[in-house]
C-alpha atoms as a PDB file:
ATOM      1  CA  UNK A   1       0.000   0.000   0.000  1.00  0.00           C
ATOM      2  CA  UNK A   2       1.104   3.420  -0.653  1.00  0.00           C
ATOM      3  CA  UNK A   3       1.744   6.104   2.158  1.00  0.00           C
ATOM      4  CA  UNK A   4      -1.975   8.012   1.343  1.00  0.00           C
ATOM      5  CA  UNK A   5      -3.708   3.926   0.812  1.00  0.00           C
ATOM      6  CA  UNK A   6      -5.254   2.827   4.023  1.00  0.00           C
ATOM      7  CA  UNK A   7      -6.984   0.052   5.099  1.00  0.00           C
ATOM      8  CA  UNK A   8     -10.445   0.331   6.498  1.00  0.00           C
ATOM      9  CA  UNK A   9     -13.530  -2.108   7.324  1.00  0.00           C
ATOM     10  CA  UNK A  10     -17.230  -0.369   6.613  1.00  0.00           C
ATOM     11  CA  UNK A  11     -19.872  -2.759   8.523  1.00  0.00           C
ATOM     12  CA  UNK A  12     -24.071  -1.184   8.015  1.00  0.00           C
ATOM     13  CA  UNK A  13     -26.606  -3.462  10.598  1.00  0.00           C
ATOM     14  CA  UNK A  14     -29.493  -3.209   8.831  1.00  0.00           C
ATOM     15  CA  UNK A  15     -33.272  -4.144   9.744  1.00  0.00           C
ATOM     16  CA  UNK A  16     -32.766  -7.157   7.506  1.00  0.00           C
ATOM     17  CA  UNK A  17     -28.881  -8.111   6.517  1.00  0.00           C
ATOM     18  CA  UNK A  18     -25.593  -7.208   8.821  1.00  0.00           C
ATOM     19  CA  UNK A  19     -23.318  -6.783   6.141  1.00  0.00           C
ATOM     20  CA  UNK A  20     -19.021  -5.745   6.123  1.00  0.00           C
ATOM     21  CA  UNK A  21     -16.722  -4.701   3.410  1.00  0.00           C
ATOM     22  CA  UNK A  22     -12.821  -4.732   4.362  1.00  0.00           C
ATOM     23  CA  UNK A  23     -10.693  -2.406   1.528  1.00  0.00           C
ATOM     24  CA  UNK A  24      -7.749  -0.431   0.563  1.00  0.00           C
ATOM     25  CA  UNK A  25      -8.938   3.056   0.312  1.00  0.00           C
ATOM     26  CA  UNK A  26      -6.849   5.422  -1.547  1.00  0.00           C
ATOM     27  CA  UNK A  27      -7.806   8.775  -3.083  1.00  0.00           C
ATOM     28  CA  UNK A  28      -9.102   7.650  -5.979  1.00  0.00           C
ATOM     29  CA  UNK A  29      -9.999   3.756  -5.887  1.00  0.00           C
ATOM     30  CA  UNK A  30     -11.444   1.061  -3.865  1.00  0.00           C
ATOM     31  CA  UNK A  31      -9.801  -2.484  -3.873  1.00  0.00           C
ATOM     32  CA  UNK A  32     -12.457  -4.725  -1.772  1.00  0.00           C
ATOM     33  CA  UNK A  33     -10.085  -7.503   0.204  1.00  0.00           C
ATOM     34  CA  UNK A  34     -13.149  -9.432   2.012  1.00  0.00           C
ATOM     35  CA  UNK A  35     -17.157  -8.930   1.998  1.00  0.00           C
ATOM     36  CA  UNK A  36     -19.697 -10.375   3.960  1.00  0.00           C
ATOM     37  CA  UNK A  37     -23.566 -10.080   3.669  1.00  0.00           C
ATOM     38  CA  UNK A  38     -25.521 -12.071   6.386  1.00  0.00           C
ATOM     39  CA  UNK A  39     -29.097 -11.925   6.977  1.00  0.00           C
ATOM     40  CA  UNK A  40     -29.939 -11.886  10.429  1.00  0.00           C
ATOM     41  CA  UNK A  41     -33.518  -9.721  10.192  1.00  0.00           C
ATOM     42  CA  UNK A  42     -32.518  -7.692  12.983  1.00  0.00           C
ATOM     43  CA  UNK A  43     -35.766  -6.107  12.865  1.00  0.00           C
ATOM     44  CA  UNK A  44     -37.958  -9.152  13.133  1.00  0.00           C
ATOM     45  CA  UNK A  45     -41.405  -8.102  14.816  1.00  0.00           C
ATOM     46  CA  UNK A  46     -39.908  -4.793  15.711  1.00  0.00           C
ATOM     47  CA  UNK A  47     -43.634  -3.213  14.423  1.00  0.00           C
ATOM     48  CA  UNK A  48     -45.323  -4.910  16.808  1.00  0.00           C
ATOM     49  CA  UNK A  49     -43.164  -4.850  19.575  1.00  0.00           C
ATOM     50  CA  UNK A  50     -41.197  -1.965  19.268  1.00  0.00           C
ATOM     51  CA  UNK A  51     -38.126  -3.691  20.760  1.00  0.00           C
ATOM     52  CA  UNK A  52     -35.609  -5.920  19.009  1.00  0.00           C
ATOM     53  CA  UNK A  53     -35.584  -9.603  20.122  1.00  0.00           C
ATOM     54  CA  UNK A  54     -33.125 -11.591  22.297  1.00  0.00           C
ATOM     55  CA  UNK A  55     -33.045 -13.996  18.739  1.00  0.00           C
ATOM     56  CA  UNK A  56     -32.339 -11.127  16.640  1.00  0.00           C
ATOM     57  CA  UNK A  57     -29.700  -9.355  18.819  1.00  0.00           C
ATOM     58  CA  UNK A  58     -28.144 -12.397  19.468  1.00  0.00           C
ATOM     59  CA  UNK A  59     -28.186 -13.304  15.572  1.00  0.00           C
ATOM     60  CA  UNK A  60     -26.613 -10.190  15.221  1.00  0.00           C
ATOM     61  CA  UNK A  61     -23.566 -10.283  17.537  1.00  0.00           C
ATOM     62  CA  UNK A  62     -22.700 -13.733  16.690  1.00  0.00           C
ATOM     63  CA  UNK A  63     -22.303 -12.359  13.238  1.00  0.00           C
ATOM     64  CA  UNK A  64     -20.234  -9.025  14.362  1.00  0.00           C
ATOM     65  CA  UNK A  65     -17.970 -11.552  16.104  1.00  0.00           C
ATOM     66  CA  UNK A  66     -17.168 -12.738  12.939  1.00  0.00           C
ATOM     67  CA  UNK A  67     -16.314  -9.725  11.861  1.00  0.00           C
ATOM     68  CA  UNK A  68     -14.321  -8.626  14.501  1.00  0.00           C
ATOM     69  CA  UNK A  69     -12.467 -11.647  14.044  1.00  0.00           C
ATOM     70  CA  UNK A  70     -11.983 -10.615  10.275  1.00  0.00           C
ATOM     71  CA  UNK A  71     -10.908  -7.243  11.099  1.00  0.00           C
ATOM     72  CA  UNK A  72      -7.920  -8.221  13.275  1.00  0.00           C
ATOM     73  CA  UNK A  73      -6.557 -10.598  10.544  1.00  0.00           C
ATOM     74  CA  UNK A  74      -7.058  -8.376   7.915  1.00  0.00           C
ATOM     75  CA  UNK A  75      -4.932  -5.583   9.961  1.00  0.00           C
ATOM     76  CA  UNK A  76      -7.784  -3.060   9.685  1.00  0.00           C
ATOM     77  CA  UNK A  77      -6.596   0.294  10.713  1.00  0.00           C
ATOM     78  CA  UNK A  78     -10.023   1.579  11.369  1.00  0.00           C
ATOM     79  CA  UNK A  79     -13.475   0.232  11.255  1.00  0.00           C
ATOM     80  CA  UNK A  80     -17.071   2.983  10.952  1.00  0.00           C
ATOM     81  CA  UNK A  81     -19.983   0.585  11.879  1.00  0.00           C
ATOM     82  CA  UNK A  82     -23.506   2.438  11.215  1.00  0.00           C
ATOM     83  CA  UNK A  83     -26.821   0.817  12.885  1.00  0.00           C
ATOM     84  CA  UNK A  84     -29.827   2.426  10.257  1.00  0.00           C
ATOM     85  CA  UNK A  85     -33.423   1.894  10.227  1.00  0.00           C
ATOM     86  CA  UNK A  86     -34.646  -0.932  13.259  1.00  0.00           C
ATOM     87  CA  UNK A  87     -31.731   0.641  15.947  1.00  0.00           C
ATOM     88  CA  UNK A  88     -32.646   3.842  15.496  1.00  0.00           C
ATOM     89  CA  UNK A  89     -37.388   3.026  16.280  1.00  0.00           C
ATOM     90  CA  UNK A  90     -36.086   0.490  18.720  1.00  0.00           C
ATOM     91  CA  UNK A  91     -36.728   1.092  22.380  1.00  0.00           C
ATOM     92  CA  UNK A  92     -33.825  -1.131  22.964  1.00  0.00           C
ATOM     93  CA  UNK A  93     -31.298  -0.207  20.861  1.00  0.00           C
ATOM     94  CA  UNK A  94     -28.687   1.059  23.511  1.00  0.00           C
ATOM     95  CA  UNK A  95     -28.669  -2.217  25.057  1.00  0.00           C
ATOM     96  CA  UNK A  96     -28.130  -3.827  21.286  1.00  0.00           C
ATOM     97  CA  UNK A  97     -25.135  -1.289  20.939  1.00  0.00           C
ATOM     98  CA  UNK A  98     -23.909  -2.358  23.760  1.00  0.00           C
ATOM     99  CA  UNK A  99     -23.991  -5.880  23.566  1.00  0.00           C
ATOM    100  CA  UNK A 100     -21.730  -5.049  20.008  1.00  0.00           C
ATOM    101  CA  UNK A 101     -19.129  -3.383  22.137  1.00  0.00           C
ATOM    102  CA  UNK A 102     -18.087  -6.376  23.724  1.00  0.00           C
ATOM    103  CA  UNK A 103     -16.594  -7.145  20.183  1.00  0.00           C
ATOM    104  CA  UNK A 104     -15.279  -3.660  19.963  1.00  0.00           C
ATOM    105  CA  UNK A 105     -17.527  -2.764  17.419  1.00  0.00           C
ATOM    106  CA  UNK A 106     -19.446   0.717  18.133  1.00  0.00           C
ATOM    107  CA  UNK A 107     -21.993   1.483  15.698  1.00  0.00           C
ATOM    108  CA  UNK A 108     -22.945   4.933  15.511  1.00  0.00           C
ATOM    109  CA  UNK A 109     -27.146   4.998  15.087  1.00  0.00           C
ATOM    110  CA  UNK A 110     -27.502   7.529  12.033  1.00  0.00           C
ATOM    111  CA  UNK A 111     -30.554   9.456  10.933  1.00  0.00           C
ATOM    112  CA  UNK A 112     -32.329   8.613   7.446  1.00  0.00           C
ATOM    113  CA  UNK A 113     -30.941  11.825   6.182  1.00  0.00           C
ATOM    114  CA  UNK A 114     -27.204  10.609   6.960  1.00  0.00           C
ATOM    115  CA  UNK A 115     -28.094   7.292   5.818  1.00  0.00           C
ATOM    116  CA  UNK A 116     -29.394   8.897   2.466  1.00  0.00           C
ATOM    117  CA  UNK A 117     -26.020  10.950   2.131  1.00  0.00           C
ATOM    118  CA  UNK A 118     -23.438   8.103   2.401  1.00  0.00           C
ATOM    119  CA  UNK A 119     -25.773   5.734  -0.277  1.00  0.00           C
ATOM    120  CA  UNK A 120     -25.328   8.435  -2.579  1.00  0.00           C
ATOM    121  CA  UNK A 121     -21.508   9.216  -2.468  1.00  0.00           C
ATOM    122  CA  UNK A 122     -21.116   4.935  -2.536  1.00  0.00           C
ATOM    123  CA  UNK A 123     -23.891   4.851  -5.170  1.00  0.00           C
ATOM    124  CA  UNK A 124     -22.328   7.469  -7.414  1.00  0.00           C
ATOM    125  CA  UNK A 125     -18.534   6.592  -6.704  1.00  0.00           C
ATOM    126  CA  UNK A 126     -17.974   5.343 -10.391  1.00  0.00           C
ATOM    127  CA  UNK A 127     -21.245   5.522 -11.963  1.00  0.00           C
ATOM    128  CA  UNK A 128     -23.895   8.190 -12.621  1.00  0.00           C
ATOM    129  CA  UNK A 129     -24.392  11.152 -14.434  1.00  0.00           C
ATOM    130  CA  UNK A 130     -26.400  14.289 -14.187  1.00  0.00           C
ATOM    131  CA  UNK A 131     -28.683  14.770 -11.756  1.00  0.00           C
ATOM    132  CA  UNK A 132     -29.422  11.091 -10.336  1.00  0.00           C
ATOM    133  CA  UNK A 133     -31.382   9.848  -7.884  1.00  0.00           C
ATOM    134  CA  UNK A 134     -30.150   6.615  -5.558  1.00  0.00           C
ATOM    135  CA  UNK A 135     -32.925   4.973  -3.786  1.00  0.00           C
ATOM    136  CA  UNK A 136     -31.872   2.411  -1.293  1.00  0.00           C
ATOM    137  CA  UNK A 137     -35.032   0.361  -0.203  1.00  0.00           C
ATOM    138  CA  UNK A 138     -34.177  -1.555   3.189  1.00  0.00           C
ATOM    139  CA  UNK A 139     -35.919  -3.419   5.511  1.00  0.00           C
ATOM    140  CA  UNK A 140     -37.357  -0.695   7.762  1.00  0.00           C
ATOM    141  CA  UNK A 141     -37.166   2.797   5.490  1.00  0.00           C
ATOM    142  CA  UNK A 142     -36.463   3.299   1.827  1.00  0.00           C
ATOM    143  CA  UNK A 143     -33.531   6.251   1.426  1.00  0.00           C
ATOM    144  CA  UNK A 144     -34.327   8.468  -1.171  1.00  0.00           C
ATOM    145  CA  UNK A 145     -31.287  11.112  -2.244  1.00  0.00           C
ATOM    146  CA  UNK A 146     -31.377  13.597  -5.559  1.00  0.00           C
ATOM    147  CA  UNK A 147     -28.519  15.009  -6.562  1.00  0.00           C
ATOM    148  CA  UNK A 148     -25.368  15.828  -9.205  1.00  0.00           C
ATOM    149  CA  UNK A 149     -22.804  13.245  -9.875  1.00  0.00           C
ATOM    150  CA  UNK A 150     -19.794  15.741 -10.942  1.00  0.00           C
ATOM    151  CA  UNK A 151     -16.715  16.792  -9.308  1.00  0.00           C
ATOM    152  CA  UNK A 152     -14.386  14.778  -7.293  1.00  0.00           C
ATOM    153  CA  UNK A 153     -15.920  11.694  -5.839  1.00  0.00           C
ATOM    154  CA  UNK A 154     -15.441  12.616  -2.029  1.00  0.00           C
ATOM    155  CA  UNK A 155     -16.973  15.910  -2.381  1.00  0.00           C
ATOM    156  CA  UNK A 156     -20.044  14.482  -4.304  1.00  0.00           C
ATOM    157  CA  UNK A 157     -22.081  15.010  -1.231  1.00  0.00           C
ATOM    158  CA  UNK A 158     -21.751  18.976  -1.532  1.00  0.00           C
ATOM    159  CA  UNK A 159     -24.010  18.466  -4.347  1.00  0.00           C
ATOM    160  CA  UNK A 160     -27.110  16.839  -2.995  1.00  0.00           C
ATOM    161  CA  UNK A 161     -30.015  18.769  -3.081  1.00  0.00           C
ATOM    162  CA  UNK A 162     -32.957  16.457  -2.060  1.00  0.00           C
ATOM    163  CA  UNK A 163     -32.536  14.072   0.871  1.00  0.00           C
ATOM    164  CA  UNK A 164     -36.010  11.911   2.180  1.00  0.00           C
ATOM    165  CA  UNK A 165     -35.905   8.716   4.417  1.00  0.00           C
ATOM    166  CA  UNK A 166     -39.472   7.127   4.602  1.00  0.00           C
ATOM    167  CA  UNK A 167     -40.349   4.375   6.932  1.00  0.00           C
ATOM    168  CA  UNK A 168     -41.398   1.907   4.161  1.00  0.00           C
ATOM    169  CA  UNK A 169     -39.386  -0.693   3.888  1.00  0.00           C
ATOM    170  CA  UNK A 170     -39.541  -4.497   2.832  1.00  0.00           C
ATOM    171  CA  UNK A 171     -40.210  -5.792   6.291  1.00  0.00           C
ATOM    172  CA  UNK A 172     -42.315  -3.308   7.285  1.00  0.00           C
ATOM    173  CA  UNK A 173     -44.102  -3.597   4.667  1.00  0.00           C
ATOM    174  CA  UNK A 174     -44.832  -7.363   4.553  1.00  0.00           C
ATOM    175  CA  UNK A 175     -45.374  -6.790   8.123  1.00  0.00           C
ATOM    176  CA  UNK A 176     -47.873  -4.597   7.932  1.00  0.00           C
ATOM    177  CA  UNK A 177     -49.750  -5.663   4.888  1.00  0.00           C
ATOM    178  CA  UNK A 178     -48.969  -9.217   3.232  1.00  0.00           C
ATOM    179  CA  UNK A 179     -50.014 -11.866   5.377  1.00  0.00           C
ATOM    180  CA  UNK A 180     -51.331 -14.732   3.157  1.00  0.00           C
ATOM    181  CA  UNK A 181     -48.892 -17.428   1.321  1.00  0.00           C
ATOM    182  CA  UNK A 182     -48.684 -16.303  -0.880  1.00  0.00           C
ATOM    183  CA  UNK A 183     -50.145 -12.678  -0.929  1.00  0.00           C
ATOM    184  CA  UNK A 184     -53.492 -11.803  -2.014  1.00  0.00           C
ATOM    185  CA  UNK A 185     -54.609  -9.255  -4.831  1.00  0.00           C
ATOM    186  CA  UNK A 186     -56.067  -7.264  -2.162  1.00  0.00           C
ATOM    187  CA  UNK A 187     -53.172  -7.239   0.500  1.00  0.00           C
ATOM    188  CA  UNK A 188     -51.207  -6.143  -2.867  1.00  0.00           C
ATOM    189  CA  UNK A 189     -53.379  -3.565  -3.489  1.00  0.00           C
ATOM    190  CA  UNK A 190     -53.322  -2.087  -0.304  1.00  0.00           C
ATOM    191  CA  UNK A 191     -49.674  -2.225   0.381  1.00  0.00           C
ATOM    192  CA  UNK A 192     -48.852  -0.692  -2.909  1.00  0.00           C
ATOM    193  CA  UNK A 193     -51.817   2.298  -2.268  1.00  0.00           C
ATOM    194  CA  UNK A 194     -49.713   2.880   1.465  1.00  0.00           C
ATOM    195  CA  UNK A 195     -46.520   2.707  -0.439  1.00  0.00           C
ATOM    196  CA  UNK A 196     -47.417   5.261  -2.864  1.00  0.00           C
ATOM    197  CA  UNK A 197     -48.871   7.509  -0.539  1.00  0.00           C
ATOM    198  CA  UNK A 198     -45.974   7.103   1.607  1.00  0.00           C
ATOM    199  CA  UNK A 199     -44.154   8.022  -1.116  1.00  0.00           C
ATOM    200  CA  UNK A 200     -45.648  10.817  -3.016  1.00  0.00           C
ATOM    201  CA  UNK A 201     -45.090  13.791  -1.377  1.00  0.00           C
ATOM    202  CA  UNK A 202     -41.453  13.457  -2.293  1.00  0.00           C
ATOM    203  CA  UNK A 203     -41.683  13.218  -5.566  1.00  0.00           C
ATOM    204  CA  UNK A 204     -44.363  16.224  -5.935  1.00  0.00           C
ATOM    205  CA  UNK A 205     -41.814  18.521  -4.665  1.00  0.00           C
ATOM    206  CA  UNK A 206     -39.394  17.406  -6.938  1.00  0.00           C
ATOM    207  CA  UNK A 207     -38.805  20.357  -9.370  1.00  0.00           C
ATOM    208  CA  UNK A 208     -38.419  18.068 -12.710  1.00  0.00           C
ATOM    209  CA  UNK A 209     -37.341  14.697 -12.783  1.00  0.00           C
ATOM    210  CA  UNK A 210     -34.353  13.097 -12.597  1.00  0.00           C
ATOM    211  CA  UNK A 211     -32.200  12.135 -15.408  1.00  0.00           C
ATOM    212  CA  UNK A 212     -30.808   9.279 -14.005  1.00  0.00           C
ATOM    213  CA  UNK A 213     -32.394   6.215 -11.583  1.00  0.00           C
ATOM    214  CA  UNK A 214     -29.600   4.030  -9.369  1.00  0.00           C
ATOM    215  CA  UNK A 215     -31.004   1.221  -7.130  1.00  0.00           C
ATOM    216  CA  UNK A 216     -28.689   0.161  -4.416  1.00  0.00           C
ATOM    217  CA  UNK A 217     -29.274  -2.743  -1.824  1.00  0.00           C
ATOM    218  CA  UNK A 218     -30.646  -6.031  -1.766  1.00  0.00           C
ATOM    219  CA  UNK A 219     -34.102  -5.697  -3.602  1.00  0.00           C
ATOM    220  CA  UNK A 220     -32.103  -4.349  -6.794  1.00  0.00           C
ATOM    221  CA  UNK A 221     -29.817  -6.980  -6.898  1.00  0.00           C
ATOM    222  CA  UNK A 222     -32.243  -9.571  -6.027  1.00  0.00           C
ATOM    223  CA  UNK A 223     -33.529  -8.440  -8.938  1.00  0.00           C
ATOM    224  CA  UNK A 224     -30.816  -8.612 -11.263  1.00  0.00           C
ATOM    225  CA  UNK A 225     -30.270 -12.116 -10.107  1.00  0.00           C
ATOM    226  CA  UNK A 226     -33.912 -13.605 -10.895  1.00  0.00           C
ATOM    227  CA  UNK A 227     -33.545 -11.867 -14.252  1.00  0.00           C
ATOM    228  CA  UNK A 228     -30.065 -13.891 -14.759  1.00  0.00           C
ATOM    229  CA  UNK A 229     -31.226 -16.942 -13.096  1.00  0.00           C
ATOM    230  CA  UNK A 230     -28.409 -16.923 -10.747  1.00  0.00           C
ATOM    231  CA  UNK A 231     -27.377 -19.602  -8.940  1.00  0.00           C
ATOM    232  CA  UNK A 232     -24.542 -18.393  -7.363  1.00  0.00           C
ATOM    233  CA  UNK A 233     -24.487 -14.805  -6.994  1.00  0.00           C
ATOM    234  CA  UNK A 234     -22.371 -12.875  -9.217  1.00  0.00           C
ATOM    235  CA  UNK A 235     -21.285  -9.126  -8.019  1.00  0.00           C
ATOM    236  CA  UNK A 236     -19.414  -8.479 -11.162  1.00  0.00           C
ATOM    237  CA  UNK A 237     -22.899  -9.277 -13.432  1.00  0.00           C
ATOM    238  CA  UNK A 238     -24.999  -7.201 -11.037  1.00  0.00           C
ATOM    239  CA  UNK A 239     -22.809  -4.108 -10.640  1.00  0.00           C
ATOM    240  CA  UNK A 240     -23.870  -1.267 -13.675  1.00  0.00           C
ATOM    241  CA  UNK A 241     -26.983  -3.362 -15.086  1.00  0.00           C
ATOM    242  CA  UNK A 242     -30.087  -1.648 -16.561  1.00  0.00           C
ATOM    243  CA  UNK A 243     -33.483  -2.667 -15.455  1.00  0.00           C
ATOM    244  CA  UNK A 244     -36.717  -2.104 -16.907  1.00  0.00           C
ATOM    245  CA  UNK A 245     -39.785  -0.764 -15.776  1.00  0.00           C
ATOM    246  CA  UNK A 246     -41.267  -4.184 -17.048  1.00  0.00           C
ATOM    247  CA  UNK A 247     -39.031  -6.431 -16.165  1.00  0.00           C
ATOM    248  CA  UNK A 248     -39.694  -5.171 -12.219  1.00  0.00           C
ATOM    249  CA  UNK A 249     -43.253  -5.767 -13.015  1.00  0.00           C
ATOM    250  CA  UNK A 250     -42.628  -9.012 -14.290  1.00  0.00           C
ATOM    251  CA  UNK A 251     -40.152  -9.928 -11.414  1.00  0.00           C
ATOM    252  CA  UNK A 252     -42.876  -8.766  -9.023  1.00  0.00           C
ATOM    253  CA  UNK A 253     -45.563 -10.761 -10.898  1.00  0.00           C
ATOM    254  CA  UNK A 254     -43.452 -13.783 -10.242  1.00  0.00           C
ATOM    255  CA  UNK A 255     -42.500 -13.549  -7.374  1.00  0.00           C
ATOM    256  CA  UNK A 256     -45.714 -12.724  -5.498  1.00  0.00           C
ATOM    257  CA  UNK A 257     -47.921 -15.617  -7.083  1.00  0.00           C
ATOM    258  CA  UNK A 258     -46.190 -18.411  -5.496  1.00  0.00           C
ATOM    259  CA  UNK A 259     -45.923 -19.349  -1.290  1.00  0.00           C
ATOM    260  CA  UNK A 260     -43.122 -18.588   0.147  1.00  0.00           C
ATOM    261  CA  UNK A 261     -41.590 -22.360   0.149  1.00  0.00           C
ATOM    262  CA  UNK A 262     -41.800 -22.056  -3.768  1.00  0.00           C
ATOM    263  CA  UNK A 263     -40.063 -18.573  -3.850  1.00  0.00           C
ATOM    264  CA  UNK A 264     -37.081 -19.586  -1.601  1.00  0.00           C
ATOM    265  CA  UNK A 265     -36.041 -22.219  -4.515  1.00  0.00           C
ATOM    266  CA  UNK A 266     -36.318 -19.172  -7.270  1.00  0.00           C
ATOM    267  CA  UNK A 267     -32.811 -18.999  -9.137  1.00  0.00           C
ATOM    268  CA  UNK A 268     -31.641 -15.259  -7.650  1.00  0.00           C
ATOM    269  CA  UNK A 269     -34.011 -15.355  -4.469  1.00  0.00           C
ATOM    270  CA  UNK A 270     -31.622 -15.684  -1.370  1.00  0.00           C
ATOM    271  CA  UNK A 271     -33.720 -18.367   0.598  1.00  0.00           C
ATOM    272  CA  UNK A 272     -33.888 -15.858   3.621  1.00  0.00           C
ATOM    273  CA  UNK A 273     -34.836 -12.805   1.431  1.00  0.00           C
ATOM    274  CA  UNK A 274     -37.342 -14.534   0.480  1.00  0.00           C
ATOM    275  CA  UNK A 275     -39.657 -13.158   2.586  1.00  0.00           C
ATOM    276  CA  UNK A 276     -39.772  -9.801   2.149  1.00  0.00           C
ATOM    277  CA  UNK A 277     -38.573 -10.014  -1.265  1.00  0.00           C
ATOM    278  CA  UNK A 278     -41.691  -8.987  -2.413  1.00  0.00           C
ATOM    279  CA  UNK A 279     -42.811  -6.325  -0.457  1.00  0.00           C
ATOM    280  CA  UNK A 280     -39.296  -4.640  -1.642  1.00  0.00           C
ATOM    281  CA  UNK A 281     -40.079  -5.514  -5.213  1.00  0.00           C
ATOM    282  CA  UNK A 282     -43.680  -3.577  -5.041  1.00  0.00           C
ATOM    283  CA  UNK A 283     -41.641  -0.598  -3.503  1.00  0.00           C
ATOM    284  CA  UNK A 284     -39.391  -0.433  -6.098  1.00  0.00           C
ATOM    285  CA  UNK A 285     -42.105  -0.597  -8.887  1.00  0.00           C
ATOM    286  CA  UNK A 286     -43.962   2.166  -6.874  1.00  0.00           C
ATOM    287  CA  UNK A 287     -40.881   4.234  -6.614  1.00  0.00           C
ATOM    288  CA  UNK A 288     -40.171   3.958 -10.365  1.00  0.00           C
ATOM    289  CA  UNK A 289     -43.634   4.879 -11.108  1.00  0.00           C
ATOM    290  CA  UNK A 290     -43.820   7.918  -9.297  1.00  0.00           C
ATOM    291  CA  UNK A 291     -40.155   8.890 -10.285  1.00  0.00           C
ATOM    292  CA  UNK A 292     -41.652   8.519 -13.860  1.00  0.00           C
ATOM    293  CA  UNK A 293     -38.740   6.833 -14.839  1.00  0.00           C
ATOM    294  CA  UNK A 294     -38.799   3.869 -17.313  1.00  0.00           C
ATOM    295  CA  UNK A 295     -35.570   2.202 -16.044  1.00  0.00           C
ATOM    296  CA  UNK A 296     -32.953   1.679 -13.259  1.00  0.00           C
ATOM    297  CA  UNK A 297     -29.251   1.425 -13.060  1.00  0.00           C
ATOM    298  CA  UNK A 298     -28.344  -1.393 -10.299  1.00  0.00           C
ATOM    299  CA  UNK A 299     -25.238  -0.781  -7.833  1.00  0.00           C
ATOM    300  CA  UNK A 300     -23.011  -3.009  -6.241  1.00  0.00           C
ATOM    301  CA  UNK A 301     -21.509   0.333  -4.818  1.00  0.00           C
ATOM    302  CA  UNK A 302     -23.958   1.361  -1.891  1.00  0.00           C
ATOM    303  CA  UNK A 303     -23.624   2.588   1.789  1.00  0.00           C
ATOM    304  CA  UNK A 304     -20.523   0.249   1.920  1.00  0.00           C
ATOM    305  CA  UNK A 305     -18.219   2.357  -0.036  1.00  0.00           C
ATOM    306  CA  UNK A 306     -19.862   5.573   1.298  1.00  0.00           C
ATOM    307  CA  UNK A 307     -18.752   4.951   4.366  1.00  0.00           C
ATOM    308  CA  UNK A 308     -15.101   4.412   3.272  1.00  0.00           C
ATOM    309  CA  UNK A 309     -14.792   7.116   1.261  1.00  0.00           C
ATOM    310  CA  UNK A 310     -16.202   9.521   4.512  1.00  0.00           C
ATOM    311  CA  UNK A 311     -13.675   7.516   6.874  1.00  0.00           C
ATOM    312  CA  UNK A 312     -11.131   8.342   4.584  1.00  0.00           C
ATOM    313  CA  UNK A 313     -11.887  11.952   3.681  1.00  0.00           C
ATOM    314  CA  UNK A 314     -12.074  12.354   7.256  1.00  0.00           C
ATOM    315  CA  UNK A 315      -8.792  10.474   8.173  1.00  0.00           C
ATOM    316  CA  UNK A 316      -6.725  12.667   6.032  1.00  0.00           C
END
């Protein structure tokens, strides 16, 4: 490594995956050394509780172990762990952040406008032109963030001019909505008339639209994969793909007309996504049809690499 490379570990706990990216950051590149994506559905009856679980917490640290683990072979230098959506409703959530300290992991609980911000320098790192919007649809709250992709890529967060997080999210909304196996017309109907209404008033204040859609997170890709039958997953053939308007609907179609059993053997549906996978497909469609755009360009490059590139701006 050269004298301005460093090495640094980015870890996001999410409501549904815990996920880690270990790399050598330099000022203008990213070379990943080690990944990990786990779902753990940290925010597993969090609606109706509004607690996390002993499961779920303890799901959780087992897999930050891991990490920690990872981090001290890997000669991290330093490590940014952000806790998003379920830490920051949860009435527990010091006592989860705690539990993560014994593993010398401290998360930092960010806002949905923070959250929104470091999506959209990762999202726009190497891709993206104009003014684009990145929509990151997780398991508790969907980040929406409009802005230019120009100028250096660690100042690309000066340019944002629209920042939204709105508590729809894949869990949430199967949750709250789709309880048949699989789900009927009506619970579709219904989630998709909250989602849009959720949704709206963001894009009504938009002054035109974007020129420019990037999808981030595990919905998009999921997405990618069904579409490539993929039965091992393939960052390489995700990262920089164009998705349709259509094809979403006819992911969606798919997906949502067979039980859940049925769904986890899809080519492209993680088995443990697949629950939720399509309440995060419907929220994509939604958001594409109020965004009126007819396409989406799918990133590999999400809050991960945001937070290294704001570690390192900040290191130097």
């Amino acid at each position: 490594m050269s004298e301005e490379t460093q090495r640094l570990a980015a870890i996001d706990i999410g409501t549904v995956t815990t996920r880690l990216l270990v790399a050598d950051v330099g000022p203008s590149n990213i070379s990943e050394l080690a990944r990990s994506t786990d779902i753990t559905h940290l925010g597993q009856d969090l609606g109706s509780t509004g607690a996390l679980s002993e499961d779920a917490m303890a799901r959780v640290s087992a897999v930050i172990a891991g990490y920690a683990d990872t981090l001290r072979d890997l000669g991290v230098v330093r490590a940014h762990a952000v806790a998003t959506s379920a830490s920051r409703d949860a009435a527990n959530s010091v006592r989860f952040l705690s539990l993560l300290g014994e593993y010398g992991i401290h998360p930092e609980v960010i806002s949905g406008a923070r959250e929104a911000q470091l999506t959209f320098l990762g999202a726009t790192s190497h891709i993206g032109t104009g003014r684009v919007l990145v929509n990151d649809i997780g398991g508790g709250s969907t980040e929406l963030v409009l802005g230019s992709a120009t100028g250096p890529v660690l100042h690309r967060t000066n340019d944002i001019e629209h920042v939204r997080s709105i508590d729809v999210g894949s869990r949430r909304i199967t949750e709250l909505y789709l309880h048949s196996d699989p789900p009927t017309p009506a619970e579709m109907a219904a989630a998709r008339a909250f989602v849009a209404e959720e949704m709206r008033p963001y894009f009504d204040a938009l002054r035109k639209r974007p020129d420019e859609l990037i999808s981030v997170a595990g919905t998009a890709t999921t997405i990618v994969a069904v579409l490539e039958s993929m039965t091992t997953y393939d960052p390489k053939r995700v990262h920089g793909t164009v998705v349709s308007d259509a094809q979403v609907a006819d992911v969606l179609e798919m997906l949502a007309e067979v039980p859940l059993e049925q769904r986890r053997k899809i080519a492209g549906v993680h088995p443990q996504r697949a629950g939720v996978i399509v309440a995060g497909v419907l929220i994509l469609e939604t958001l594409m049809a109020l965004s009126s755009m007819d396409s989406t360009v799918v990133s590999e490059h999400d809050i991960l690499y945001g937070i290294l590139l704001d570690a390192y701006a900040k290191g130097r």
